[in-house]
N, C-alpha and C. Protein backbone atom coordinates (compact mmCIF):
# COMPACT_ATOMS: atom_id res chain seq x y z
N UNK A 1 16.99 -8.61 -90.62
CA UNK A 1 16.37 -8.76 -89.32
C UNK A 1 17.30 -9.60 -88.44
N UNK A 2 17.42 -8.90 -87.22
CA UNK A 2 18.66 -9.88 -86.38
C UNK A 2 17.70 -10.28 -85.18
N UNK A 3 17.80 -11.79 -85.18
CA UNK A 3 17.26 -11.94 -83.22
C UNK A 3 18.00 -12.72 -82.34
N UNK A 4 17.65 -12.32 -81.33
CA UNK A 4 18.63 -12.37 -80.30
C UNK A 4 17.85 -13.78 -78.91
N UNK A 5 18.60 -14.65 -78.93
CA UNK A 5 17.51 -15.05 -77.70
C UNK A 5 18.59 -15.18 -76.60
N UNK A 6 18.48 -15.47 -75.19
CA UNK A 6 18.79 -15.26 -74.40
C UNK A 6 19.10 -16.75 -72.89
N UNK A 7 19.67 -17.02 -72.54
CA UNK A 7 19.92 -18.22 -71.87
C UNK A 7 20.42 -17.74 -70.22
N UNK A 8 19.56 -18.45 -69.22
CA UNK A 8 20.29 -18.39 -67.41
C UNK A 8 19.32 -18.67 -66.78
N UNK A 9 20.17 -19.13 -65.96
CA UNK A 9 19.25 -20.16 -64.97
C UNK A 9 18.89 -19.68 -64.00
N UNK A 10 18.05 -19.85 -62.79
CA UNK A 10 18.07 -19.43 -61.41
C UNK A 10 17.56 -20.53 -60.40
N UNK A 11 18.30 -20.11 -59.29
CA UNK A 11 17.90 -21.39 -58.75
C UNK A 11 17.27 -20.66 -57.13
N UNK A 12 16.46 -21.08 -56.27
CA UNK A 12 16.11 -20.63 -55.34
C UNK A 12 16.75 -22.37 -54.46
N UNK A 13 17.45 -21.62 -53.22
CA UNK A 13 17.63 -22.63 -52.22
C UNK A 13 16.82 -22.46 -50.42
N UNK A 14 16.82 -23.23 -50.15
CA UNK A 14 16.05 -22.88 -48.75
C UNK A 14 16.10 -24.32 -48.15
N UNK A 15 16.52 -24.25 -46.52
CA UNK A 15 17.01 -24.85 -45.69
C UNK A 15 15.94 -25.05 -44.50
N UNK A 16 16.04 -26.14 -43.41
CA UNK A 16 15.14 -26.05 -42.86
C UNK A 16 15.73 -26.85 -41.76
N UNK A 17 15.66 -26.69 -40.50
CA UNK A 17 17.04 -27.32 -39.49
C UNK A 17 15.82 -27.50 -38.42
N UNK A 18 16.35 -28.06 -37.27
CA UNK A 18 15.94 -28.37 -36.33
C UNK A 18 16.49 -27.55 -35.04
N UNK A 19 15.91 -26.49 -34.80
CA UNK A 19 16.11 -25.25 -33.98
C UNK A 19 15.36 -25.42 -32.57
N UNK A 20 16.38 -25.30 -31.23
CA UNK A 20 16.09 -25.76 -30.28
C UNK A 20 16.27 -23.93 -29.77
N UNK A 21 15.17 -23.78 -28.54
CA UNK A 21 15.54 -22.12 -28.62
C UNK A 21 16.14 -22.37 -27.19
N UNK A 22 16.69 -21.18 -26.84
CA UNK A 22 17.81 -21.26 -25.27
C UNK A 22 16.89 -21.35 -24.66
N UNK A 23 17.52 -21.55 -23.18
CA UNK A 23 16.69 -21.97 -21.85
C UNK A 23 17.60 -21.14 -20.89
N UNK A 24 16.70 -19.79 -20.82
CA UNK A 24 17.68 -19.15 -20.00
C UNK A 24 17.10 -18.95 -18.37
N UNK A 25 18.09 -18.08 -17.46
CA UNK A 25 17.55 -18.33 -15.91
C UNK A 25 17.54 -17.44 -15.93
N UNK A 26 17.28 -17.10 -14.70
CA UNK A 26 16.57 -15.77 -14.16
C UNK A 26 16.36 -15.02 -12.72
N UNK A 27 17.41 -14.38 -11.76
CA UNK A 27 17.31 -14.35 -10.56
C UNK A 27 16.60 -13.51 -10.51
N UNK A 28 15.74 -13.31 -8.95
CA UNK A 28 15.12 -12.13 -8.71
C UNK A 28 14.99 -12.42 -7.32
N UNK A 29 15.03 -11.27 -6.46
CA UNK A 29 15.38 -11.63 -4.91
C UNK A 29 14.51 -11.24 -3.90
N UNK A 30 13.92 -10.99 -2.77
CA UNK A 30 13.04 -10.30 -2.45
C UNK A 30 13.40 -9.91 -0.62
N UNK A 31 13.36 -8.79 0.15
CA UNK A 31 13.28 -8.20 1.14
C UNK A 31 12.08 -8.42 1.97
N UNK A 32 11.67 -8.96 3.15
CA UNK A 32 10.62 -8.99 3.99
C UNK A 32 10.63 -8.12 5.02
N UNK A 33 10.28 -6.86 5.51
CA UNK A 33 11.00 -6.38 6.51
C UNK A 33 9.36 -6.07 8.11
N UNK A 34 9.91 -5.75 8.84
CA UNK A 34 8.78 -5.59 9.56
C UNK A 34 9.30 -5.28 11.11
N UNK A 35 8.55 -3.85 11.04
CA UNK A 35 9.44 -3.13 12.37
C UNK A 35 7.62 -3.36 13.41
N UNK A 36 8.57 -3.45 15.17
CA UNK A 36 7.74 -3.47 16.26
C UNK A 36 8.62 -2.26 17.07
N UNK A 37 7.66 -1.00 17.70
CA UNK A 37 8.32 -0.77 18.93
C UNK A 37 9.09 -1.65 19.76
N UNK A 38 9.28 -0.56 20.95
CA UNK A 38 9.90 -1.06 21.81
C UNK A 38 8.88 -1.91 23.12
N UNK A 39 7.46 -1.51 23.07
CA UNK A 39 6.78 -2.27 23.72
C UNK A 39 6.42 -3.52 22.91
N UNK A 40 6.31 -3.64 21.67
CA UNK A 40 6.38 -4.93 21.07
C UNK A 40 4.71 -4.73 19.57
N UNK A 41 4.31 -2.94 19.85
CA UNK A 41 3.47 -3.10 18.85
C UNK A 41 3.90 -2.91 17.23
N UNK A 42 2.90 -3.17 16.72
CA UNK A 42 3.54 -3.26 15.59
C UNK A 42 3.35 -1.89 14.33
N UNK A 43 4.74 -1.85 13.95
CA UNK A 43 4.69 -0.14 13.41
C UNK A 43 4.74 -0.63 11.99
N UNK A 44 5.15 -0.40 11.28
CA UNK A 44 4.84 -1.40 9.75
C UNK A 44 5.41 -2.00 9.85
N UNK A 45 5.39 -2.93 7.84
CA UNK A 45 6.07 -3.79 7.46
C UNK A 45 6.36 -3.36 6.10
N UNK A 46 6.93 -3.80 5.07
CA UNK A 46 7.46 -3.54 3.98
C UNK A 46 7.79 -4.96 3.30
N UNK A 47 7.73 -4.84 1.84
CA UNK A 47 8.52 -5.69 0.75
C UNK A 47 9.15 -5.50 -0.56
N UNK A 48 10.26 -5.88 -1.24
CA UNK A 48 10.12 -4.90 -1.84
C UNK A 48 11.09 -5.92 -2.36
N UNK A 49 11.81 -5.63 -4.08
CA UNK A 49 12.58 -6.43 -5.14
C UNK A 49 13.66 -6.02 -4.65
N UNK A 50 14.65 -6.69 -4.69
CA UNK A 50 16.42 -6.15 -4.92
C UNK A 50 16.72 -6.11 -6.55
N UNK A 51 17.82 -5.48 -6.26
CA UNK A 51 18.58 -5.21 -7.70
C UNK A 51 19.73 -6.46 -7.08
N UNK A 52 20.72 -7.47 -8.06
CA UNK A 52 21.72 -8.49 -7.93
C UNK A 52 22.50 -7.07 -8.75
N UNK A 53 23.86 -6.96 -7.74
CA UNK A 53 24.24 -6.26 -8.99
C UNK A 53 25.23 -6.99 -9.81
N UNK A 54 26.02 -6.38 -10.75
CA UNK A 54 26.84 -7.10 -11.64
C UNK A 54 28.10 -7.74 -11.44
N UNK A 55 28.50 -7.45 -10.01
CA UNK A 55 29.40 -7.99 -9.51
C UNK A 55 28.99 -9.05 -8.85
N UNK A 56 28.03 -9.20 -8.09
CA UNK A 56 27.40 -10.29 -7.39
C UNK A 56 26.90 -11.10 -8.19
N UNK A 57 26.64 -11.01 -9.52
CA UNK A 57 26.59 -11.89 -10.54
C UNK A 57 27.49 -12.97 -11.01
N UNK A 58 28.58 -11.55 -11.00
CA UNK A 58 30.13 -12.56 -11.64
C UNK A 58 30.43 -13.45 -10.43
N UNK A 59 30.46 -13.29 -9.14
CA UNK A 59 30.44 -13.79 -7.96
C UNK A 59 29.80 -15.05 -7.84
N UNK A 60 28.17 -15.30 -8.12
CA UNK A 60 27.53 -16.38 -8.57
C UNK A 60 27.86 -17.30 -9.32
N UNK A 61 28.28 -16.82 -10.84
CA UNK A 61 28.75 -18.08 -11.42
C UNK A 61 30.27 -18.32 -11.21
N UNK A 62 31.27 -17.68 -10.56
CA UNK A 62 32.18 -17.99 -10.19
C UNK A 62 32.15 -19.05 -8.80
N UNK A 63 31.18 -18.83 -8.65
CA UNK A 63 31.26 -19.87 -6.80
C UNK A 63 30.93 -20.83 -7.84
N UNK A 64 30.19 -21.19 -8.67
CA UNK A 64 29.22 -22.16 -9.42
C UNK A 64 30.03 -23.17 -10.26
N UNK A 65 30.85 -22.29 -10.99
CA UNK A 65 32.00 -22.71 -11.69
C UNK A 65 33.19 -23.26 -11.25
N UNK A 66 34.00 -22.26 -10.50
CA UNK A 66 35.15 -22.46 -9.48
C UNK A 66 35.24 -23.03 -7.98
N UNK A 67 36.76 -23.53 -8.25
CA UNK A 67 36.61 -24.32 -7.01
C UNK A 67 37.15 -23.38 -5.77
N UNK A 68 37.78 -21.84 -6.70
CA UNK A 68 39.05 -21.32 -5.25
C UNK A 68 38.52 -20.34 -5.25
N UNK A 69 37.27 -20.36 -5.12
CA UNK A 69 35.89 -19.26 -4.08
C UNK A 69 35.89 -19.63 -3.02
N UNK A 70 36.25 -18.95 -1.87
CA UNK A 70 35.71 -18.61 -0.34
C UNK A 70 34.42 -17.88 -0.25
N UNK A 71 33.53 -18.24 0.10
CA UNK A 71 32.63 -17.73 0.55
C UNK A 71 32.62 -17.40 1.97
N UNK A 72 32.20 -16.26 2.47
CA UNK A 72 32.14 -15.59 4.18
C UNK A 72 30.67 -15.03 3.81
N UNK A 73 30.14 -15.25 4.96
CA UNK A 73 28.92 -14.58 5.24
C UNK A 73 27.81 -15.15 5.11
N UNK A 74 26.46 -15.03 3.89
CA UNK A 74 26.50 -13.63 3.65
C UNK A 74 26.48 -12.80 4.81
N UNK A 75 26.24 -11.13 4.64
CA UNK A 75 25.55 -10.85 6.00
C UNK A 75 24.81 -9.72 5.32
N UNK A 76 23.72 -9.15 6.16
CA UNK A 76 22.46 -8.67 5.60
C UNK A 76 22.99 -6.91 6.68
N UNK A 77 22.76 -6.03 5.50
CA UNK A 77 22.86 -4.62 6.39
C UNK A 77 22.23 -3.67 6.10
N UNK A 78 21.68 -2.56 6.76
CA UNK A 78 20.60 -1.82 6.73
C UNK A 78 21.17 -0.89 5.43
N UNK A 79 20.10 -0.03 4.80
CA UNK A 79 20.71 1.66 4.49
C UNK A 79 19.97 2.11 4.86
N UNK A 80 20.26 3.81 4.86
CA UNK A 80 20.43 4.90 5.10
C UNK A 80 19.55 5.54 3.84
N UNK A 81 18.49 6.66 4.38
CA UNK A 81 18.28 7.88 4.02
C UNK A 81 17.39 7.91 2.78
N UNK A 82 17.57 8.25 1.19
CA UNK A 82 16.84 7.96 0.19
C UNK A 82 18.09 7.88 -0.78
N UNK A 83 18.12 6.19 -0.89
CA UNK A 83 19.29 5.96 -1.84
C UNK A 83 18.73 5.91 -3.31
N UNK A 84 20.26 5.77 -4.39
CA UNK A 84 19.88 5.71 -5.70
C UNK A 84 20.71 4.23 -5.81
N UNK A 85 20.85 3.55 -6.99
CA UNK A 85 21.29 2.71 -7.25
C UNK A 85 21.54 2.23 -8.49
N UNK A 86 22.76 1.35 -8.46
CA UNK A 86 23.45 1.56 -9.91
C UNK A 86 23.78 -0.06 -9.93
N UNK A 87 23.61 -0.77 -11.01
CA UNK A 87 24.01 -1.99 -11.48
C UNK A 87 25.38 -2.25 -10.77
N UNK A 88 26.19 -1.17 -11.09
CA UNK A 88 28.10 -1.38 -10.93
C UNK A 88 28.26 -1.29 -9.68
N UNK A 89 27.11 -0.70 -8.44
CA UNK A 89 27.90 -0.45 -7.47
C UNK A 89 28.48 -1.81 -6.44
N UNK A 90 29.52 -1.94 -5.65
CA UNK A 90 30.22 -2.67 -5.24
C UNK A 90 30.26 -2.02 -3.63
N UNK A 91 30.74 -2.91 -2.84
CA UNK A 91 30.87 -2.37 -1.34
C UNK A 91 31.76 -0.87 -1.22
N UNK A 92 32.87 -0.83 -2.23
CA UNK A 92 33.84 0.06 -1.70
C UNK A 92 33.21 1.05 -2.59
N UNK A 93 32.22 1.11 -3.28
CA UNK A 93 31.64 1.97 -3.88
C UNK A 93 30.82 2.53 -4.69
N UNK A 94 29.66 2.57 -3.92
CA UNK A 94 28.13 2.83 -3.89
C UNK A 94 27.95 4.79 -3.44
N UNK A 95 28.09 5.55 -4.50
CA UNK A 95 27.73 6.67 -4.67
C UNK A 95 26.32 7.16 -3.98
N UNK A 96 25.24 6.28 -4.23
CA UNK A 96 24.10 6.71 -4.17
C UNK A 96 23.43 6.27 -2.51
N UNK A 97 24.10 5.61 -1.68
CA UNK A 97 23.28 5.11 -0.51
C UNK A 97 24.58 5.14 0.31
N UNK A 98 23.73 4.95 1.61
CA UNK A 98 24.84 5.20 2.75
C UNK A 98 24.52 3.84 3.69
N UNK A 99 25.20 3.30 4.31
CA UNK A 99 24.71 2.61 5.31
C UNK A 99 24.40 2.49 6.54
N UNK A 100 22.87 2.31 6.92
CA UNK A 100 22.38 2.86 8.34
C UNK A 100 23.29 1.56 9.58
N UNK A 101 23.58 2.69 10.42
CA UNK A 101 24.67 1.67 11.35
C UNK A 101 23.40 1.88 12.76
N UNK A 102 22.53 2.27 13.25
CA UNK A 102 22.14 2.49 14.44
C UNK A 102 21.25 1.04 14.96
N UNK A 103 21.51 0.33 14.93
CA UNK A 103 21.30 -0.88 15.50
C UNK A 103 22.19 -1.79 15.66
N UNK A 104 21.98 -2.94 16.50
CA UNK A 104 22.51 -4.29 17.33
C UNK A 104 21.67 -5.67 16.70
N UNK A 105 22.99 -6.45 16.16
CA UNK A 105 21.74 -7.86 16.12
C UNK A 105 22.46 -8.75 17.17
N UNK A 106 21.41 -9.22 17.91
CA UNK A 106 22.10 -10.10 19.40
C UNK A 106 23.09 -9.64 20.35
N UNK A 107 23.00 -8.12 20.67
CA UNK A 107 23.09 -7.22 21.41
C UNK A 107 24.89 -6.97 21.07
N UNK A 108 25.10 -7.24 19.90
CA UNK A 108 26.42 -6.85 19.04
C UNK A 108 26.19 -5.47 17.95
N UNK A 109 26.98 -4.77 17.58
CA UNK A 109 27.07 -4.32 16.38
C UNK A 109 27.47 -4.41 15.38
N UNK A 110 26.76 -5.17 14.68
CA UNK A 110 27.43 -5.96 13.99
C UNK A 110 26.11 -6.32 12.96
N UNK A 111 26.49 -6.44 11.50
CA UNK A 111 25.36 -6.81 10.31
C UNK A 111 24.97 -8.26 11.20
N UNK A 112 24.00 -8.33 10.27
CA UNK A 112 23.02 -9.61 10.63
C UNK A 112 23.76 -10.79 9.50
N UNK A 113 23.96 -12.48 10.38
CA UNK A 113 24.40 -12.90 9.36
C UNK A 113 23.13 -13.70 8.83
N UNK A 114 23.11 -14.06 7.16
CA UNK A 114 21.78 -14.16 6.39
C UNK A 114 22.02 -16.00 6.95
N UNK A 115 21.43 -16.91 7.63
CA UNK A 115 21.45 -18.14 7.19
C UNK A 115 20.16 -19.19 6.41
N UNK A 116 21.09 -19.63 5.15
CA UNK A 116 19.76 -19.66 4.27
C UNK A 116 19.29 -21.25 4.71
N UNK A 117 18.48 -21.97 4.52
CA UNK A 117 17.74 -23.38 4.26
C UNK A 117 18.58 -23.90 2.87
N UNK A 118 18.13 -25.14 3.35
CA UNK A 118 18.27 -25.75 1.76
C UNK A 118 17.22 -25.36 0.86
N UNK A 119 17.92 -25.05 -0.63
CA UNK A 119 16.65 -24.61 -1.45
C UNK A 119 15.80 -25.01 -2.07
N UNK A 120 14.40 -24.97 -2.05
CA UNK A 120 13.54 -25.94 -2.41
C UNK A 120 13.26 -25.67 -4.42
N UNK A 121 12.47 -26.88 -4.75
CA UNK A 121 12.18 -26.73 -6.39
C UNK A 121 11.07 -27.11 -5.93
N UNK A 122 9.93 -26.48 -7.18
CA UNK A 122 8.67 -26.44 -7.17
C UNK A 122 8.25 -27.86 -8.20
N UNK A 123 9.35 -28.35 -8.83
CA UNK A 123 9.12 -29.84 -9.65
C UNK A 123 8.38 -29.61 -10.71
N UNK A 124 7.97 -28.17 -11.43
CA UNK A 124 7.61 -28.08 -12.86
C UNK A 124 8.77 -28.02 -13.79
N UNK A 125 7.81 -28.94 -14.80
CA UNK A 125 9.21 -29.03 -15.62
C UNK A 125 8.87 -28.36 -16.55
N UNK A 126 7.88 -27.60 -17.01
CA UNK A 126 7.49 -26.46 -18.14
C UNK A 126 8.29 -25.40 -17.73
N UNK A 127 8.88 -25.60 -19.40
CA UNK A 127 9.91 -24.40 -19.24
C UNK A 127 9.51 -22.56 -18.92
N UNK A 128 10.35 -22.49 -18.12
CA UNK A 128 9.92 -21.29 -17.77
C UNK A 128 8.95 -21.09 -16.51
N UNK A 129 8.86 -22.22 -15.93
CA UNK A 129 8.18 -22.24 -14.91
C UNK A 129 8.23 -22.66 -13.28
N UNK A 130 9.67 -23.51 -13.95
CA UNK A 130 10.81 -24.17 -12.95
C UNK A 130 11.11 -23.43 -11.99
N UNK A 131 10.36 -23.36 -10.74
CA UNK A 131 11.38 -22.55 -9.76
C UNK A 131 12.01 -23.15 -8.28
N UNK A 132 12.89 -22.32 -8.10
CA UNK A 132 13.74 -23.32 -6.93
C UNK A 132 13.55 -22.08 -5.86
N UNK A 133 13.40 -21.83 -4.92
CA UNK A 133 13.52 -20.68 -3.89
C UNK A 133 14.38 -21.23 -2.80
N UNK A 134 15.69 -20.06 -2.41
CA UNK A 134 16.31 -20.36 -1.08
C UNK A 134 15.52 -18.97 0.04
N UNK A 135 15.51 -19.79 1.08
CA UNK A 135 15.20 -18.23 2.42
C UNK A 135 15.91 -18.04 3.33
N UNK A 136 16.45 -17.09 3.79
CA UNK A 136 17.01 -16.94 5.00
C UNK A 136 16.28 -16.93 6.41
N UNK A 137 16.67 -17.34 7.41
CA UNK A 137 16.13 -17.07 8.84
C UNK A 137 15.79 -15.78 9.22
N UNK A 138 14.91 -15.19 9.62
CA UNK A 138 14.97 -13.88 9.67
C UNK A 138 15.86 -13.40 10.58
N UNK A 139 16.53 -11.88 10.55
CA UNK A 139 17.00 -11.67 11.70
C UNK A 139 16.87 -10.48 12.41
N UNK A 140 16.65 -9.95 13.69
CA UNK A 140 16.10 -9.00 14.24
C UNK A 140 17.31 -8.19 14.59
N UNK A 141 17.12 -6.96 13.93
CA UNK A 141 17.90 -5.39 14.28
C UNK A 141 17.29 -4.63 15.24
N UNK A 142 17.96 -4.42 16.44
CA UNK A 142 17.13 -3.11 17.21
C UNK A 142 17.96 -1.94 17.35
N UNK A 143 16.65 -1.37 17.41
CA UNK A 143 17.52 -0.16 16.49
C UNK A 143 17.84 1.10 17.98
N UNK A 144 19.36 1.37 17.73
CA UNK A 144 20.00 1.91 18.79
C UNK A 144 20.13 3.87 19.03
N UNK A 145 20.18 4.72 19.51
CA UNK A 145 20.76 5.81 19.84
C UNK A 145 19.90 6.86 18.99
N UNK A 146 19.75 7.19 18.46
CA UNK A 146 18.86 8.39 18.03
C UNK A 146 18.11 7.43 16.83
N UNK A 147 18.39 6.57 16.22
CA UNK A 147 17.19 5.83 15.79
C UNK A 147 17.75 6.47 13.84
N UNK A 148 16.97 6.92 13.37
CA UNK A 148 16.61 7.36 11.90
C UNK A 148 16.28 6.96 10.83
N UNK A 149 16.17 7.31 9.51
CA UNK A 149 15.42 6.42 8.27
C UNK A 149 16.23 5.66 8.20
N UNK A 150 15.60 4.43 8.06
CA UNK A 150 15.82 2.96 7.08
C UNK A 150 15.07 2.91 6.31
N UNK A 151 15.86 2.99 4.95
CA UNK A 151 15.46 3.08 3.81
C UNK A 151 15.36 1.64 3.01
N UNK A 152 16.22 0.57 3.02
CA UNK A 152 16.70 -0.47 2.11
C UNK A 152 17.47 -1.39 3.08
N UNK A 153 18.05 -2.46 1.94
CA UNK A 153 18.59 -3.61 2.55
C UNK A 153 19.79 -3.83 1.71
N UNK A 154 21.11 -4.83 1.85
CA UNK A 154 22.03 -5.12 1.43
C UNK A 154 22.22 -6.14 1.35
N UNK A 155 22.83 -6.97 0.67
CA UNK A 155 23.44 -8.50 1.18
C UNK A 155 24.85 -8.33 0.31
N UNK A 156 26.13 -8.48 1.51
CA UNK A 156 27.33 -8.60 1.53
C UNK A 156 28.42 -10.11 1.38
N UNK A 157 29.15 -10.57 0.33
CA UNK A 157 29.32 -11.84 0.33
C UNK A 157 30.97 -12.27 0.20
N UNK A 158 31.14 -13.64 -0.16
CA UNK A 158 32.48 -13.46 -0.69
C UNK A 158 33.61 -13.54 0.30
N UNK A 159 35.17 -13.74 -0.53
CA UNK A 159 36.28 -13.56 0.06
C UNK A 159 36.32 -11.98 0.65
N UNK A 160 36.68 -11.91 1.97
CA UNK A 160 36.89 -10.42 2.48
C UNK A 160 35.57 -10.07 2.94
N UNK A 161 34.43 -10.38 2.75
CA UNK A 161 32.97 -10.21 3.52
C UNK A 161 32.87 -9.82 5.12
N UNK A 162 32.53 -8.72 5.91
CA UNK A 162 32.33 -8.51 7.04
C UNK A 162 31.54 -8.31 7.61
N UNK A 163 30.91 -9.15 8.93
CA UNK A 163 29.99 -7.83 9.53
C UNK A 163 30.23 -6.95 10.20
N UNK A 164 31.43 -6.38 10.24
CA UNK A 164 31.48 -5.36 10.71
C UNK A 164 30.77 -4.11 10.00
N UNK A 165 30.27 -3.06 10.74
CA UNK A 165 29.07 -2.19 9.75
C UNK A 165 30.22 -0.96 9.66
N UNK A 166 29.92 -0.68 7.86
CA UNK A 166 30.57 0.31 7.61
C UNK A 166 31.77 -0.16 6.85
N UNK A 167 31.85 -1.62 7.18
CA UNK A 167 33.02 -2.31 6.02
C UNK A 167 32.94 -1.92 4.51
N UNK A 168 34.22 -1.68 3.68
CA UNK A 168 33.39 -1.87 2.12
C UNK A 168 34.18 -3.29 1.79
N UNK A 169 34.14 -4.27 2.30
CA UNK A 169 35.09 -5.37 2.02
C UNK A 169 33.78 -5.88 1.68
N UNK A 170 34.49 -7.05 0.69
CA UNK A 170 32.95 -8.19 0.54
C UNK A 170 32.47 -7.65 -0.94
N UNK A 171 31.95 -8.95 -1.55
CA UNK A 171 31.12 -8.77 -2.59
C UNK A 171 30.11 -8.10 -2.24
N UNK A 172 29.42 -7.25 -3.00
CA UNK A 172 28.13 -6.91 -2.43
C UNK A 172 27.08 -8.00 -3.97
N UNK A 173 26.33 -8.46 -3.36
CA UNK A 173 25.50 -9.48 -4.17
C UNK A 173 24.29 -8.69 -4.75
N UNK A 174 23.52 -8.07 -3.41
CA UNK A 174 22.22 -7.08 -3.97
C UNK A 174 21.95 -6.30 -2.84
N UNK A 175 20.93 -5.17 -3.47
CA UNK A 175 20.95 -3.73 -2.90
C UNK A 175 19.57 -3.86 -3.41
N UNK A 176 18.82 -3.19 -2.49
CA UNK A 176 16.99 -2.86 -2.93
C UNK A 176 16.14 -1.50 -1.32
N UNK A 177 15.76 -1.33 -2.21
CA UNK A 177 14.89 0.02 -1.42
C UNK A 177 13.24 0.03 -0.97
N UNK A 178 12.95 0.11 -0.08
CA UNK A 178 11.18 0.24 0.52
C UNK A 178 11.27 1.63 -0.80
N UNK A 179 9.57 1.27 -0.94
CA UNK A 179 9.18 2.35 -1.67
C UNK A 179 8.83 3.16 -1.15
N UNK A 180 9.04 3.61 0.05
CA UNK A 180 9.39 5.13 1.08
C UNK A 180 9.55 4.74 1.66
N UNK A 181 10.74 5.62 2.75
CA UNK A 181 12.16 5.48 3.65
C UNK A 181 11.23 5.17 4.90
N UNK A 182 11.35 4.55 6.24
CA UNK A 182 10.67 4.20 7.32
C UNK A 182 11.58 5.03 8.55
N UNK A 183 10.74 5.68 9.20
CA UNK A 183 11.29 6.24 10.50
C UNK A 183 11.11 5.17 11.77
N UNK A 184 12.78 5.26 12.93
CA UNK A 184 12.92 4.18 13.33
C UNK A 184 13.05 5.16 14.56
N UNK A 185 13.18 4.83 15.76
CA UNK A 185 13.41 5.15 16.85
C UNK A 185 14.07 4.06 17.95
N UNK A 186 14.85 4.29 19.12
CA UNK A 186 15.78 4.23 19.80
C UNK A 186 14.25 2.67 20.47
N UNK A 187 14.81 1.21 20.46
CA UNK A 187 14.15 0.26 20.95
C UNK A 187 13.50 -0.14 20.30
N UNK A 188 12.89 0.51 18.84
CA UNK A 188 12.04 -0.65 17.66
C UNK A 188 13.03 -1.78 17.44
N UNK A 189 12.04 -2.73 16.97
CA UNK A 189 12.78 -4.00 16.45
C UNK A 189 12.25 -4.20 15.12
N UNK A 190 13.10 -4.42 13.76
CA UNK A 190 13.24 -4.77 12.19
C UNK A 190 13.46 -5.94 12.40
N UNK A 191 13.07 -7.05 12.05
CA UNK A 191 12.66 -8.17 11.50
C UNK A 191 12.86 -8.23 9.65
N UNK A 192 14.39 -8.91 9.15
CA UNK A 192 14.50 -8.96 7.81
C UNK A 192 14.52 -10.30 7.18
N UNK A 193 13.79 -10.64 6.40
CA UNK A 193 14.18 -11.90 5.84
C UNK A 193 14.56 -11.74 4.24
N UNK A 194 15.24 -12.58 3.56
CA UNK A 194 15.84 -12.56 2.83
C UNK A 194 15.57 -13.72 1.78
N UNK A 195 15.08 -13.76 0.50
CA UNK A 195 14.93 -14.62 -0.13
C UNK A 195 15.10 -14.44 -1.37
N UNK A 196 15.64 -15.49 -2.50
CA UNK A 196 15.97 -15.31 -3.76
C UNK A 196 15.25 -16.01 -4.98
N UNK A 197 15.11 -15.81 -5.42
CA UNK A 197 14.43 -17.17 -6.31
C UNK A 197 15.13 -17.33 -7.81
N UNK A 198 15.06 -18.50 -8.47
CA UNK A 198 15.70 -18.78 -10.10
C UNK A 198 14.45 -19.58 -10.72
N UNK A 199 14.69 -18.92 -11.44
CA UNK A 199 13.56 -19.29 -12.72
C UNK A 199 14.02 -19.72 -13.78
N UNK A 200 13.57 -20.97 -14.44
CA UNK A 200 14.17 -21.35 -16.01
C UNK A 200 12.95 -22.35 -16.85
């Protein structure tokens, strides 16, 4: 009779750390818009989210970070028609939207320039609840020569930034659309304001 016995150890290990979770931010921007004839009644209004795109991102934390950022502008410009929109697009090239040129701001042709306030904080300190909001002044477009859809809004930034309309110079920061296109005619007045907010 042969027996056999058998010998091994095992060991179970397990760790236990002090895990802090990220604290991340969060932009999100918003469009106010609000058209009057030319006698001064009032034809709608609109609101609506922007898209930041990914260049106006890198743009952000580069002003944030760096010191050899020029900033020009911003300046705020209409679109055109029923656009699409893409994370990547950039001034010199936005496939999906056109930009509506038939208006004057302060009897120029010329984009509207955005001027923001200092930005306020709401002083919660629960995370995730922290918010700071900047706004722009509003600024009034009247709208010139055969008039047509205005669909959306722009904000143009950065080294090379213009208001000249129809520029593709300039960061483009964000792009956003009314959830249906608005018919404009020759003496309405658009009223846009512009505001961003960060969350953390």
């Amino acid at each position: 009779m042969k027996e056999f016995t058998g010998n091994g150890d095992h060991a179970l290990a397990t760790m236990q750390s002090n895990v802090t979770s990220n604290q991340n931010i969060g932009m999100t921007g918003r469009y106010s818009m609000v058209c009057h004839d030319k006698d001064g009644n009032f034809k709608w209004a609109e609101e609506f989210e922007n898209q930041v795109n990914q260049i106006g991102k890198i743009l952000m934390l580069t002003a944030l970070l760096e010191t050899t950022t020029t900033l020009v502008g911003p300046f705020l410009g209409l679109i055109n028609a029923t656009p699409t929109f893409s994370p990547l697009d950039t001034m010199s090239s936005h496939a999906g939207w056109t930009e509506f040129t038939n208006y004057t701001v302060g009897g120029s042709a010329v984009r509207g320039t955005a001027v923001f306030a200092t930005p306020t904080g709401n002083a919660n300190a629960t995370p995730g609840s922290n918010i700071v909001t900047a706004t722009a002044t509003a600024i009034t477009y009247t709208i010139t020569g055969a008039g047509g859809t205005v669909a959306g809004c722009f904000l143009v930034t950065g080294s090379g930034a213009s208001a000249t309309q129809s520029s593709t110079t300039g960061i483009l920061y964000s792009s956003g659309a009314f959830g249906t296109a608005k018919i404009t005619t020759a003496g309405d007045t658009v009223s846009v304001t512009y505001s961003t907010t960060a969350t953390s």
